[in-house]
Structure formats: structure tokens, C-alpha cells
C-alpha atoms as a PDB file:
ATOM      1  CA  UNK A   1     -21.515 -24.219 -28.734  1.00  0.00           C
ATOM      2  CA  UNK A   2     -20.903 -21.673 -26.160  1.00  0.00           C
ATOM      3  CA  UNK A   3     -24.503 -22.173 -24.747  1.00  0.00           C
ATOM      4  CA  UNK A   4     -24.193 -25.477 -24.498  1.00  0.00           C
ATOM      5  CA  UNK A   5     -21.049 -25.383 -22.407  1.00  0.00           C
ATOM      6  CA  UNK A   6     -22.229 -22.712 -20.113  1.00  0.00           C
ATOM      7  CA  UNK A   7     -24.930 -25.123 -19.869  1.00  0.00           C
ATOM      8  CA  UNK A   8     -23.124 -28.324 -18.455  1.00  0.00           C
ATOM      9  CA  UNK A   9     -20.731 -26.098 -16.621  1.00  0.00           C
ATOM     10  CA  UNK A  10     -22.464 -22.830 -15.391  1.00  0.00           C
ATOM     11  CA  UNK A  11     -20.875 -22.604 -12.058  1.00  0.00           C
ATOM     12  CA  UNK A  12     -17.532 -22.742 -13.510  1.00  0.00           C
ATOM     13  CA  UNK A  13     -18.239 -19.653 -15.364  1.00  0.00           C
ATOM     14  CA  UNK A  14     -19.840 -17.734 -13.118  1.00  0.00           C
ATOM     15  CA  UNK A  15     -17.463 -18.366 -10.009  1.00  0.00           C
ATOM     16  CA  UNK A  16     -14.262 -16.610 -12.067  1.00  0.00           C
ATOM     17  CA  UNK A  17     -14.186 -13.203  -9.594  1.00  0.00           C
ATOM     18  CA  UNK A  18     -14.262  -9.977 -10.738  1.00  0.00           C
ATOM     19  CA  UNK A  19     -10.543  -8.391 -10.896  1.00  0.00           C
ATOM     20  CA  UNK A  20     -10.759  -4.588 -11.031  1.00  0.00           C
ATOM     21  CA  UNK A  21      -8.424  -2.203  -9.570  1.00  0.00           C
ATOM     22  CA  UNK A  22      -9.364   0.730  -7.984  1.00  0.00           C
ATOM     23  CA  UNK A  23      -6.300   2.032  -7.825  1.00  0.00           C
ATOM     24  CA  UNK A  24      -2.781   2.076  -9.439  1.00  0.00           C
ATOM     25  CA  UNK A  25       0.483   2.904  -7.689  1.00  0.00           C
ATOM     26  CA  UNK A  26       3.248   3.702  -8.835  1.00  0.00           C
ATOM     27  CA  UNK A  27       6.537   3.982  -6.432  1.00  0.00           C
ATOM     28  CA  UNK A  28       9.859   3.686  -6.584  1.00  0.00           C
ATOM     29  CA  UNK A  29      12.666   4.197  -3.517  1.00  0.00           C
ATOM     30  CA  UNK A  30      15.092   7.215  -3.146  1.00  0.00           C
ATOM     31  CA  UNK A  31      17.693   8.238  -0.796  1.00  0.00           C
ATOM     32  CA  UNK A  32      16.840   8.666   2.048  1.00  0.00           C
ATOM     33  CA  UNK A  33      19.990  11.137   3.100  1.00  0.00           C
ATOM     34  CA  UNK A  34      18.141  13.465   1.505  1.00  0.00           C
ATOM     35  CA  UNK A  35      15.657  14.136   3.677  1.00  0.00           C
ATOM     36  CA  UNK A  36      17.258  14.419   7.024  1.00  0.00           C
ATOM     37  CA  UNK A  37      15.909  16.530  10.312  1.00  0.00           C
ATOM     38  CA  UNK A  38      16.100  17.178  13.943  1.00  0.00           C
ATOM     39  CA  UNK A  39      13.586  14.355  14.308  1.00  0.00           C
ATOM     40  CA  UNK A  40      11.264  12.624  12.235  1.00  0.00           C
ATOM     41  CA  UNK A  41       8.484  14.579  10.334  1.00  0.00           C
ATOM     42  CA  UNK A  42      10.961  17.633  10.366  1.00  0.00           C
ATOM     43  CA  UNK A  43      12.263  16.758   6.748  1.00  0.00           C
ATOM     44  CA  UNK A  44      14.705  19.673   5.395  1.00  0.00           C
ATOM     45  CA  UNK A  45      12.096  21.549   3.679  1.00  0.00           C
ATOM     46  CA  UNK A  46      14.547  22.223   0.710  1.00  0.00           C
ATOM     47  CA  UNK A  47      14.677  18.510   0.121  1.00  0.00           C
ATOM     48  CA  UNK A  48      10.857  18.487  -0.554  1.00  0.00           C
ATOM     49  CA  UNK A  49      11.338  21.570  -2.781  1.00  0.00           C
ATOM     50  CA  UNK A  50      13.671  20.208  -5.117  1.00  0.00           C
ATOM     51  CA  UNK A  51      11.553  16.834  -5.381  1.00  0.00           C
ATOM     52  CA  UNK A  52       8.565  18.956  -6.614  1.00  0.00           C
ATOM     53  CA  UNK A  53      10.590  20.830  -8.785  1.00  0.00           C
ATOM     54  CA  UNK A  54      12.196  17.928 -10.899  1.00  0.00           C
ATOM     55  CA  UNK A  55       8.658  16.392 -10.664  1.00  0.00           C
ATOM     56  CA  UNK A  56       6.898  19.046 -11.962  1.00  0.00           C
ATOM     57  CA  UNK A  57       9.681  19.380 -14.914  1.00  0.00           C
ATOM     58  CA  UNK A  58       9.192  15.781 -15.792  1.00  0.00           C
ATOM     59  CA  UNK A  59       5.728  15.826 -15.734  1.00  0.00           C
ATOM     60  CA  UNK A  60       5.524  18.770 -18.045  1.00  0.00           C
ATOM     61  CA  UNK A  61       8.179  16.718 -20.501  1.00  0.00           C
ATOM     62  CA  UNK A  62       5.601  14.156 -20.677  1.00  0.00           C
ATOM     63  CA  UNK A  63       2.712  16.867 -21.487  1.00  0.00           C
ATOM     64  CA  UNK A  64       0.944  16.674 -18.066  1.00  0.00           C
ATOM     65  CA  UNK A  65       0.607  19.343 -15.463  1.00  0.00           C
ATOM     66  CA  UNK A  66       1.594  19.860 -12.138  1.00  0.00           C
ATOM     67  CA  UNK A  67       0.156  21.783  -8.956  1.00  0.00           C
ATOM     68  CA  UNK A  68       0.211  21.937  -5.355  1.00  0.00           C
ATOM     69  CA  UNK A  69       2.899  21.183  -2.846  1.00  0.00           C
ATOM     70  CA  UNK A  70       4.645  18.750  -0.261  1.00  0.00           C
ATOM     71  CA  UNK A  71       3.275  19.141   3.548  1.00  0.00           C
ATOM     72  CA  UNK A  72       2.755  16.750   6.593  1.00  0.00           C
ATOM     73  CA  UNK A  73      -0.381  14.373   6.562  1.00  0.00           C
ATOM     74  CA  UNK A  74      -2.051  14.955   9.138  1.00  0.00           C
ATOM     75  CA  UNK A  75      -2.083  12.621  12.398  1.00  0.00           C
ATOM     76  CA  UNK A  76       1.998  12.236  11.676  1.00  0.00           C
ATOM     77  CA  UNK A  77       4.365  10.908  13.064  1.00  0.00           C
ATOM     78  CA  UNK A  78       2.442   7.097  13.394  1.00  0.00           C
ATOM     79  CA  UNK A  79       3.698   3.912  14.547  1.00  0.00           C
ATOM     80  CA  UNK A  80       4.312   1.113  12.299  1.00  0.00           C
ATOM     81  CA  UNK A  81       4.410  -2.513  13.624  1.00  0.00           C
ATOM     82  CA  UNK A  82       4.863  -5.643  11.165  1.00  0.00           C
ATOM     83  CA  UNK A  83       3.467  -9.245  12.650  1.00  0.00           C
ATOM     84  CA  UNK A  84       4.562 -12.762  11.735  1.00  0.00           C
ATOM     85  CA  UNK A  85       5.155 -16.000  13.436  1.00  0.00           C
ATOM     86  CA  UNK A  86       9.094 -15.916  14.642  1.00  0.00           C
ATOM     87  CA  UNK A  87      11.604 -17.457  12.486  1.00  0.00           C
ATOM     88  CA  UNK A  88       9.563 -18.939  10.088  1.00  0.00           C
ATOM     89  CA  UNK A  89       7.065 -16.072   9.109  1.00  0.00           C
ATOM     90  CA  UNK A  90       4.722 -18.372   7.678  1.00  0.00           C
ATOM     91  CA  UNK A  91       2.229 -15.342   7.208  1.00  0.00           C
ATOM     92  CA  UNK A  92       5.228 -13.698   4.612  1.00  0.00           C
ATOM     93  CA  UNK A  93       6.176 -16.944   2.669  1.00  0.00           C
ATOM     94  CA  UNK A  94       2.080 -17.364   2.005  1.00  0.00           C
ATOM     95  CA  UNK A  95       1.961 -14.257   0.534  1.00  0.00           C
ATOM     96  CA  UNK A  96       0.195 -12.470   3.415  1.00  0.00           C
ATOM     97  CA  UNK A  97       0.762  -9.191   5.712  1.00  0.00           C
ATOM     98  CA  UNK A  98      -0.384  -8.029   8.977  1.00  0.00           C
ATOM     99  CA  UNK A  99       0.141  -4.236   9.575  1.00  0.00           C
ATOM    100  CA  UNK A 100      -1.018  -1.915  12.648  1.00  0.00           C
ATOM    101  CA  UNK A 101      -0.275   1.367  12.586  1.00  0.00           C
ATOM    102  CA  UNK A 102      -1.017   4.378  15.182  1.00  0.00           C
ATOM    103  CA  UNK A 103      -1.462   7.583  14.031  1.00  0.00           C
ATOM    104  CA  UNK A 104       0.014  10.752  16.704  1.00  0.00           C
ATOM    105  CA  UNK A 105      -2.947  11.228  19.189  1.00  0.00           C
ATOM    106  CA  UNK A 106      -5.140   8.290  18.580  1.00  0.00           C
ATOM    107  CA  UNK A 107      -5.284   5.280  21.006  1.00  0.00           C
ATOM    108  CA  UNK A 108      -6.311   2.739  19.438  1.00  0.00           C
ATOM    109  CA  UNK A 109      -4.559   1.070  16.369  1.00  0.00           C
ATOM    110  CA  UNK A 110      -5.308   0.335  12.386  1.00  0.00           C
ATOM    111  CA  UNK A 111      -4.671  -2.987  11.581  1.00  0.00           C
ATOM    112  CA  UNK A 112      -4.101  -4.097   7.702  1.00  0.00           C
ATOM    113  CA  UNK A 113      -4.705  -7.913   6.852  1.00  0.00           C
ATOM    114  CA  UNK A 114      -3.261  -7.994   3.216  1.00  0.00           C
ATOM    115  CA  UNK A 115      -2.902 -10.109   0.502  1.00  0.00           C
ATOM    116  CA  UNK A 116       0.257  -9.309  -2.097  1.00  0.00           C
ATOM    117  CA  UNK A 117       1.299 -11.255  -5.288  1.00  0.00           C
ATOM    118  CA  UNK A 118       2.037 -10.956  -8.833  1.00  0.00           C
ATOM    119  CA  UNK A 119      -1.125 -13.242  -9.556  1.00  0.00           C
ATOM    120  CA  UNK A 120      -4.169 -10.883  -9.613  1.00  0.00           C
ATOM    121  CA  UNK A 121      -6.610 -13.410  -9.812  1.00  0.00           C
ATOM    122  CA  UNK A 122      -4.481 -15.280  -6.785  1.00  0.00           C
ATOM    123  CA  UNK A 123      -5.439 -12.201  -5.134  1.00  0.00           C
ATOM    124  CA  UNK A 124      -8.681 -11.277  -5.988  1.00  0.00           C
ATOM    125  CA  UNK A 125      -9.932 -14.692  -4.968  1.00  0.00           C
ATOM    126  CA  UNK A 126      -8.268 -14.576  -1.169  1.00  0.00           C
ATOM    127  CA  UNK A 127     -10.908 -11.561  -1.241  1.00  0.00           C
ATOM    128  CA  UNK A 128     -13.142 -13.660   0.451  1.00  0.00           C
ATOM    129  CA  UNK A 129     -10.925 -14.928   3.466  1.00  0.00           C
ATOM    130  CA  UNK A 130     -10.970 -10.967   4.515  1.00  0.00           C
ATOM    131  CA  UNK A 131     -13.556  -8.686   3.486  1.00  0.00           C
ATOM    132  CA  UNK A 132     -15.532  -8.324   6.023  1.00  0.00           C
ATOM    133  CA  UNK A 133     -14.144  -7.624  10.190  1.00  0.00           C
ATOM    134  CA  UNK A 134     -16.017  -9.535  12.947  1.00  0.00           C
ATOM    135  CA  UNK A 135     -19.502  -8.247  14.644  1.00  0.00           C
ATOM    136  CA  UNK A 136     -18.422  -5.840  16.986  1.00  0.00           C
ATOM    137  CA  UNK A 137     -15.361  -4.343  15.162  1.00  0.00           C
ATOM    138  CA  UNK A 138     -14.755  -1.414  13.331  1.00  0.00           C
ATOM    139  CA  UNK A 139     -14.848  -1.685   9.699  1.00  0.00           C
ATOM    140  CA  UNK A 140     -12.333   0.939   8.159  1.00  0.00           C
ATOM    141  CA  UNK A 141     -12.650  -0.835   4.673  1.00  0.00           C
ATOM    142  CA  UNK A 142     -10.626  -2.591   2.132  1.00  0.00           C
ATOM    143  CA  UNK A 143      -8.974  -1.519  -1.401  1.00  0.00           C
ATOM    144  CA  UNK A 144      -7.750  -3.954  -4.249  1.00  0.00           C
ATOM    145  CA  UNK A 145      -4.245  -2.186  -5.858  1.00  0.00           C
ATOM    146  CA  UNK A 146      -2.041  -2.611  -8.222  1.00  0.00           C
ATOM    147  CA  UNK A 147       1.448  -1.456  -7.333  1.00  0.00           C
ATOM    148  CA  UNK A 148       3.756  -0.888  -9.973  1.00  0.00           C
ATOM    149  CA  UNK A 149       7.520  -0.331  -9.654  1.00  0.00           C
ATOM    150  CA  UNK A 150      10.344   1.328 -12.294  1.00  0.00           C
ATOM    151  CA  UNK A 151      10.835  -2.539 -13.819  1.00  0.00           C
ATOM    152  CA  UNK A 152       7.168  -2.220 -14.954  1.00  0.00           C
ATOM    153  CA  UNK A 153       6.385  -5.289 -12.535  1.00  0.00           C
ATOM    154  CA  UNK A 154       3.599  -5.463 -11.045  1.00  0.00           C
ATOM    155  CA  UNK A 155       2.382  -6.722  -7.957  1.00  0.00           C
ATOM    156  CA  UNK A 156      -1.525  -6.811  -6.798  1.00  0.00           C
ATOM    157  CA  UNK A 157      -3.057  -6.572  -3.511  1.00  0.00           C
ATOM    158  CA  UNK A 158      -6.095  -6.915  -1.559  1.00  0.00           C
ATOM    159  CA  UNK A 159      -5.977  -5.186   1.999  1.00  0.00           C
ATOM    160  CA  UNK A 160      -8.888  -5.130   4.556  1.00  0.00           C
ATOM    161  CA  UNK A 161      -8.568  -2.478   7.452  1.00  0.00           C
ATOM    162  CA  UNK A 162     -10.471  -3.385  10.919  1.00  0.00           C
ATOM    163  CA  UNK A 163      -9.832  -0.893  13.720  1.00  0.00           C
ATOM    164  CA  UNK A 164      -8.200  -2.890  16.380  1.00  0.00           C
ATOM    165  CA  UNK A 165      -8.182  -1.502  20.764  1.00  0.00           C
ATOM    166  CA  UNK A 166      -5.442  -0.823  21.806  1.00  0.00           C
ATOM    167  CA  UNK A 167      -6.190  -2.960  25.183  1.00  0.00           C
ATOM    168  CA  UNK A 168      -5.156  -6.042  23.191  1.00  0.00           C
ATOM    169  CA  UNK A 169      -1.927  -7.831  23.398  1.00  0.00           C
ATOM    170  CA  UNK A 170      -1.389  -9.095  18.911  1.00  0.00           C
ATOM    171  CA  UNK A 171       0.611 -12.058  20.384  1.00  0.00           C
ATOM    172  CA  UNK A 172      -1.074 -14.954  18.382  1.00  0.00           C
ATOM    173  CA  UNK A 173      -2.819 -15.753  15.098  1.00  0.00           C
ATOM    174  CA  UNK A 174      -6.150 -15.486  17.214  1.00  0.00           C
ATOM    175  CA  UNK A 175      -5.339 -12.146  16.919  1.00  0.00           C
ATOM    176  CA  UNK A 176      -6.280 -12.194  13.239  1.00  0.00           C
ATOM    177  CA  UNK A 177      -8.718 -14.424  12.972  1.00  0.00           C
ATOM    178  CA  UNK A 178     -10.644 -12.603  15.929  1.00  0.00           C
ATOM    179  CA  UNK A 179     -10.542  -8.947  13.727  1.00  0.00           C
ATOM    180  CA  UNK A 180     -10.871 -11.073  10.165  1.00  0.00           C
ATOM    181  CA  UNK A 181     -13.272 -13.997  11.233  1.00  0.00           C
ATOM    182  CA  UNK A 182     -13.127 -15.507   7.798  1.00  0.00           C
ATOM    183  CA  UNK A 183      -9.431 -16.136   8.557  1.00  0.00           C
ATOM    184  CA  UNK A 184     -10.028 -19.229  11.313  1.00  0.00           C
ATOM    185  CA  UNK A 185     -11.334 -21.128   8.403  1.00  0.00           C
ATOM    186  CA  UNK A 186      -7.534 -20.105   6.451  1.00  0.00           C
ATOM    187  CA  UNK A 187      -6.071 -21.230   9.762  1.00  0.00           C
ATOM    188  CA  UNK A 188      -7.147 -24.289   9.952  1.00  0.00           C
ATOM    189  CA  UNK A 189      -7.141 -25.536   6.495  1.00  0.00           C
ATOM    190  CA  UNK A 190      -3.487 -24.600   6.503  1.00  0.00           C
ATOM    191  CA  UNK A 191      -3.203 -26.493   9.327  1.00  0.00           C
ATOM    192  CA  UNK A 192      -2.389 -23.634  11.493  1.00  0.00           C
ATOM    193  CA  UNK A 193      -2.796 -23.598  15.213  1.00  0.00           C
ATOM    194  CA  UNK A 194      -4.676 -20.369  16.291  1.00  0.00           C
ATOM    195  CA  UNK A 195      -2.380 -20.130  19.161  1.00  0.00           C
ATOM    196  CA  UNK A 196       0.517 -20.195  16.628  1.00  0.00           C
ATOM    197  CA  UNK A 197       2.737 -17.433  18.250  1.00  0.00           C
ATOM    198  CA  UNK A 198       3.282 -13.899  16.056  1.00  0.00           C
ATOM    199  CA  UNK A 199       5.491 -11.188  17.028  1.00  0.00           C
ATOM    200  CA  UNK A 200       6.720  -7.740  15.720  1.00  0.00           C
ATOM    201  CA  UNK A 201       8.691  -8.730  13.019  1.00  0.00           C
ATOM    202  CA  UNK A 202      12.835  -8.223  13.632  1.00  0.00           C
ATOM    203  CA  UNK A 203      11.666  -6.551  16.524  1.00  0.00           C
ATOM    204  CA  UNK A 204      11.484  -3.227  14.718  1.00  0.00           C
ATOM    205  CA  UNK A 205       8.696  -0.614  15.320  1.00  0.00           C
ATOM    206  CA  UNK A 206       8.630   2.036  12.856  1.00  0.00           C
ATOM    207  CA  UNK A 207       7.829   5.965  13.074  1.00  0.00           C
ATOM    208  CA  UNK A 208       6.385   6.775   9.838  1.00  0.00           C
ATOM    209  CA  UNK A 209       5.727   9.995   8.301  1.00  0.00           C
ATOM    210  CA  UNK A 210       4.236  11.177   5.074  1.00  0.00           C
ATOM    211  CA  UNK A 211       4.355  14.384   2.609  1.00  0.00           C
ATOM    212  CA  UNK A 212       1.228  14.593   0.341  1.00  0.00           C
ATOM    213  CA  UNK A 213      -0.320  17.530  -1.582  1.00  0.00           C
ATOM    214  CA  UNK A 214       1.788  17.437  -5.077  1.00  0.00           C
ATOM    215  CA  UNK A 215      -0.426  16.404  -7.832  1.00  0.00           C
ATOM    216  CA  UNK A 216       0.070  15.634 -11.558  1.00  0.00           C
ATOM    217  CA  UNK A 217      -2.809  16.216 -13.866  1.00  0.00           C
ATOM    218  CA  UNK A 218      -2.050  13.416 -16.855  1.00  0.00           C
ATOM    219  CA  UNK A 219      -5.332  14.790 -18.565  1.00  0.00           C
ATOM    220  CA  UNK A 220      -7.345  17.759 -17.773  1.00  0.00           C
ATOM    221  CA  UNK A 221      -9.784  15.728 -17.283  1.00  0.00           C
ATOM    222  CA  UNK A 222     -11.548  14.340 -13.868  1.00  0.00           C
ATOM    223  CA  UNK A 223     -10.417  12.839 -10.252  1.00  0.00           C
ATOM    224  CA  UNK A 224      -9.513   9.659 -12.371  1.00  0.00           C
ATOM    225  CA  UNK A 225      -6.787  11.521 -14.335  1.00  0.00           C
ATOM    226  CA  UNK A 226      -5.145  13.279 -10.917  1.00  0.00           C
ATOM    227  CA  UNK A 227      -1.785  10.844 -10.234  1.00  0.00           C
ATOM    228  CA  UNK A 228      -1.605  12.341  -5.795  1.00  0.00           C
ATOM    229  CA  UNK A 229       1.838  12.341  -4.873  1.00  0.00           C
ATOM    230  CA  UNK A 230       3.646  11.162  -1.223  1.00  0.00           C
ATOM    231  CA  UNK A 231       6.536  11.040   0.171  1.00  0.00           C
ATOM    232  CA  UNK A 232       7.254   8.108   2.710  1.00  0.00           C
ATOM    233  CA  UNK A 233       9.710   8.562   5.086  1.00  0.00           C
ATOM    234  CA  UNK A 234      10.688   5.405   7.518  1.00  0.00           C
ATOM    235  CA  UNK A 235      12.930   5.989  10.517  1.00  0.00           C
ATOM    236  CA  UNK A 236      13.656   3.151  13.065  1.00  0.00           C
ATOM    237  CA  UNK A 237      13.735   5.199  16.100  1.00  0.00           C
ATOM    238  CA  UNK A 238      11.127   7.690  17.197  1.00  0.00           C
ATOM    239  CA  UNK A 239      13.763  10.016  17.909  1.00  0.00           C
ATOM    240  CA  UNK A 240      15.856   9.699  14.208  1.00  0.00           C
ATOM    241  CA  UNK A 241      17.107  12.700  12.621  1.00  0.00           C
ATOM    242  CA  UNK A 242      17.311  10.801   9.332  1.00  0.00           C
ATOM    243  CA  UNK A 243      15.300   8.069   7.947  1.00  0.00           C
ATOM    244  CA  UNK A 244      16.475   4.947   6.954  1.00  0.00           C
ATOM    245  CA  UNK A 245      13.963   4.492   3.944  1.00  0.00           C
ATOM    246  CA  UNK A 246      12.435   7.172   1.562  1.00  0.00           C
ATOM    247  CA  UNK A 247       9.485   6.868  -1.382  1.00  0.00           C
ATOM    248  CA  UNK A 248       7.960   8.701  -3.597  1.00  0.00           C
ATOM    249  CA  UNK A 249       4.921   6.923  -5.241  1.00  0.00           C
ATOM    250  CA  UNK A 250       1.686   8.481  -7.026  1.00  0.00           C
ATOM    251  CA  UNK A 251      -1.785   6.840  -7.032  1.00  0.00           C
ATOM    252  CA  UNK A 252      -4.348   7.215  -9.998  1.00  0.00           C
ATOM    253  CA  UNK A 253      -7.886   5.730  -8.653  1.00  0.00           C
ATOM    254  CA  UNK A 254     -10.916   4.520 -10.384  1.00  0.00           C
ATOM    255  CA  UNK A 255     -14.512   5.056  -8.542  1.00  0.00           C
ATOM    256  CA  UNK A 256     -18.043   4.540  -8.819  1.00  0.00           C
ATOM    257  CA  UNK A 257     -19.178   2.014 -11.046  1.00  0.00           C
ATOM    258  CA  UNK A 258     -16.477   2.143 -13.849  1.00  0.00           C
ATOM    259  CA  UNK A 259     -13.588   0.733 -11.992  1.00  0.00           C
ATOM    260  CA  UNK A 260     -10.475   0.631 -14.281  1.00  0.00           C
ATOM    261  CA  UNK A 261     -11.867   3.331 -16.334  1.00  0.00           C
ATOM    262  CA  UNK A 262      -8.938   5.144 -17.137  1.00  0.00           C
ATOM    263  CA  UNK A 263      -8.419   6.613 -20.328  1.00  0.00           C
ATOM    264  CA  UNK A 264      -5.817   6.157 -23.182  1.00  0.00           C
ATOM    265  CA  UNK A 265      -4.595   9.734 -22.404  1.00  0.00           C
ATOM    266  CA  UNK A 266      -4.139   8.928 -18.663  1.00  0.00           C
ATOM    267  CA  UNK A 267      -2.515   5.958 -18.862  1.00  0.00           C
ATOM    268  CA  UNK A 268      -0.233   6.759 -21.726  1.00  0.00           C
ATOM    269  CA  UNK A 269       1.096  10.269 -20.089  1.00  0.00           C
ATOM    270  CA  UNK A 270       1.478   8.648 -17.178  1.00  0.00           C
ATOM    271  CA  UNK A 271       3.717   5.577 -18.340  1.00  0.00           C
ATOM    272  CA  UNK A 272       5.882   8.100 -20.249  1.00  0.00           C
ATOM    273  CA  UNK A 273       6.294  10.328 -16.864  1.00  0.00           C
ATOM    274  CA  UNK A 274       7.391   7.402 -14.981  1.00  0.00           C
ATOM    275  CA  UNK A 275       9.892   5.926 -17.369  1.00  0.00           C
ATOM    276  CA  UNK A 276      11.388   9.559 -17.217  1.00  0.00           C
ATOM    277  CA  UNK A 277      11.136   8.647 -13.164  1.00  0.00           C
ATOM    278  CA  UNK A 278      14.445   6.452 -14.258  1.00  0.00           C
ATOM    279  CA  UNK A 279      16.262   9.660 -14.006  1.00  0.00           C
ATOM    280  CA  UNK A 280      15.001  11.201 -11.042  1.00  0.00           C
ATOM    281  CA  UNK A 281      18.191  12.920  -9.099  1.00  0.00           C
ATOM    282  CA  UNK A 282      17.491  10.979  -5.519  1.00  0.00           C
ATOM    283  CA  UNK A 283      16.475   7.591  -7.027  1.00  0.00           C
ATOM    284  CA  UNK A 284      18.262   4.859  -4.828  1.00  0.00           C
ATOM    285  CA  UNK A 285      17.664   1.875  -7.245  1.00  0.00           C
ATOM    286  CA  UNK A 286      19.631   0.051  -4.440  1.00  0.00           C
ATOM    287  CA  UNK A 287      17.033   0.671  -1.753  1.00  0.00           C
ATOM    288  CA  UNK A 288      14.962  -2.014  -0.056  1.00  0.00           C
ATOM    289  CA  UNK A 289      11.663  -1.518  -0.968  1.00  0.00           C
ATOM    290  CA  UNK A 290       9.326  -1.038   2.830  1.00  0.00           C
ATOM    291  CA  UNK A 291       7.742  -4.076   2.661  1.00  0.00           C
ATOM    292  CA  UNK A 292      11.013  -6.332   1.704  1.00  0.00           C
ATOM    293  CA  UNK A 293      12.675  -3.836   5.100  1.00  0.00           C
END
């Protein structure tokens, strides 16, 4: 029976996309108070210090181990600009994001074409409208995530980075379609005008700066079983002493050619450590999340 339908409908079949993750995220808000400086990326150091400490305790509760420490990424502070078309942001209410961020010393910008819902096959299909940048441009590649918050809710994404000059004015939805070509097709079945006007969203550039280095070994095991640790700290003036948003999120990835490969150990360590997350000391459960900001 199953022969014969694959048979009569074999296109069916084999069109239903592949939906792996390469990576998990886990992050959750905190206050951001806590974390206040002269000026942005000059976070009280102490701050940092007692976040790794109640980490590390947790993850030793929940029989992992911890190593390494909070310090700058390099190329911080970077700018962070959001784009949608004004007042209606039809690129937000169809599930899409346009990002371009400049790290400290570079000229020109990385832009971020993503795709975010709680439908992972929703997402893995829109794959195809922007996995490739257009002949000419920079390809700084793409990553499909799962991001996962204290609620246990999910939400997946598909982002695809092109590196975009910094000579261009991002005034219209040419813009995108230009860097993602496979988007002019998106356009105009949505019936979108590629001289549809986008702008920085609420007119808010953000100076971003993040704190990796912490790690969390759920396993003792390989790079698979290593939850990396940041800190995100959002400030809406390049001049802030404190930031207006702060996260702390971890990342398990999958590689090579056994995507989603994690084992039993891994995940199950690392579910208990984050439900004892629901007790961390600077948790602002009241925080907008960055991309809802």
C-alpha cells in the first residue's frame, strides 16, 4: 500500500523539506540595572561575576560543569538597525525581519533577512525565498534555530546573512530583494511594490554589546554537548551608561552530517539547568524580549 501511494503521488512525498536544527537557544531576559557603566561595553565587571557564579552553581545542581569566563566579543560596541515599512510593518506582521548591524571598525554593514515563527516547517519552507545573496554580494551564510524561552515555547528561524556596502541608502524593499534576489518573486506575489518604502523601525538605532566565554559542559562529551554562554546588552544611545535591555541565552549546536544529534544526556541536563534558570537572581520575567523592543 505504501508503494503504491508513493507511486501516484511521488512528488508530494518527496517535496516535504528537511527540518533540522543546527542549533538550539535558549534565552531568557534579566535586568538590565544590573549591568550599568560609564558607557556601553563598560559593564560593572562585578555584575558579570556574580552571573557566572549563580550559573556555574546551577549548572553543577543539574550535574553539568562549568568553565571559562564573561569578556567583550570582539568588534564591540556594533550598531543595530531594525527595517520595516512605516506604520504598517508589513515585513513584522508576515513573520519576517530585516537586521543590519556594524561591528566597531568595520565599514560596511551585516544585513540579516530572517524568517521567525512557531511553525518549523512554515519556516523551513521560506528557506528557499533566501538562501542564497545575489551575484556580486557577499555571502556570510545562513543558520536554521530553534529559540527556546523559560515557558518552554518555542519559536524557529531561518536567517540568511549577505554583507551589505555601506554606500547604500536601505530606504525601500529593493533593498532586500537586491541582497536576497529570491525575495522579488515574495514581493510580488504578495503584491508588494519594490519601491514600498522601509525605514529604521521607531526610529531607534541600537549600540549592542556582548559578553561570551562562559561555557556549560551538559556531558563530557564533544562540541555538541558545550551549551556557550552571552550576555546581550542593548542601550539606545551610543553614549548610555546603562542599557535598557539585558540577556543571557546559551546555544548547543549540531554539525556535520548529524544535525540534531544531541544526546539524551545533553538534552536532559540541559532542560533541568534551565528550569532551575526560573530562579536566576536578575531574571526580569517582565522584560521585552529584543526582538518584541
Amino acid at each position: 500500500m505504501t508503494l503504491f501511494l508513493y507511486a501516484l503521488f511521488p512528488v508530494a512525498i518527496l517535496a516535504w523539506p528537511d527540518v533540522e536544527i543546527e542549533k538550539r537557544e535558549y534565552k531568557t531576559m534579566m535586568h538590565a540595572s544590573s549591568f550599568y557603566g560609564n558607557s556601553p561595553c563598560t559593564t560593572n565587571p562585578s555584575a558579570l561575576f556574580s552571573l557566572e557564579n549563580e550559573l556555574a552553581m546551577k549548572a553543577a545542581g543539574a550535574g553539568a560543569t562549568s568553565s571559562g569566563s564573561f569578556s567583550l566579543k570582539s568588534g564591540m560596541p556594533r550598531t543595530v538597525k531594525m527595517y520595516d515599512t512605516p506604520g504598517s510593518c508589513d515585513l513584522n506582521e508576515n513573520s519576517w525581519i530585516f537586521r543590519m548591524r556594524q561591528e566597531s571598525g568595520q565599514s560596511d554593514w551585516e544585513g540579516t533577512l530572517k524568517s521567525r515563527s512557531g511553525d518549523r516547517y512554515h519556516t523551513t519552507y521560506r528557506r528557499k525565498d533566501m538562501n542564497r545573496c545575489c551575484n556580486g554580494c557577499t555571502e556570510l551564510g545562513g543558520k536554521m534555530e530553534e529559540d527556546i524561552n523559560l515557558s518552554w515555547a518555542s519559536k524557529f528561524s531561518y536567517s540568511h546573512k549577505c554583507e551589505i556596502s555601506s554606500s547604500r541608502n536601505i530606504n525601500k524593499l529593493d533593498d532586500i530583494s537586491h541582497h536576497w534576489d529570491e525575495m522579488e518573486m515574495v514581493f510580488d506575489d504578495l503584491g508588494w511594490s519594490a519601491e514600498s518604502e522601509i525605514d529604521i523601525v521607531s526610529d531607534l538605532t541600537v549600540t549592542e554589546c556582548v559578553y561570551e566565554g562562559f561555557e556549560v559542559d551538559f556531558d563530557s562529551g564533544g562540541d555538541q554537548e558545550v551549551g556557550e554562554f552571552a550576555v546581550t546588552l542593548w542601550y539606545d544611545s551610543s553614549t548610555g551608561s546603562n542599557p535598557a535591555l539585558a540577556e543571557v541565552s546559551f546555544t548547543i549546536t549540531s554539525s556535520g552530517s548529524n544535525l540534531e544529534d544531541w544526546n539524551e544526556a545533553t538534552i536532559m541536563t540541559a532542560h533541568l539547568f534551565w528550569d532551575e534558570m526560573a530562579s536566576l537572581t536578575s531574571l526580569d520575567s517582565n522584560s521585552s524580549t529584543k526582538t518584541a523592543w
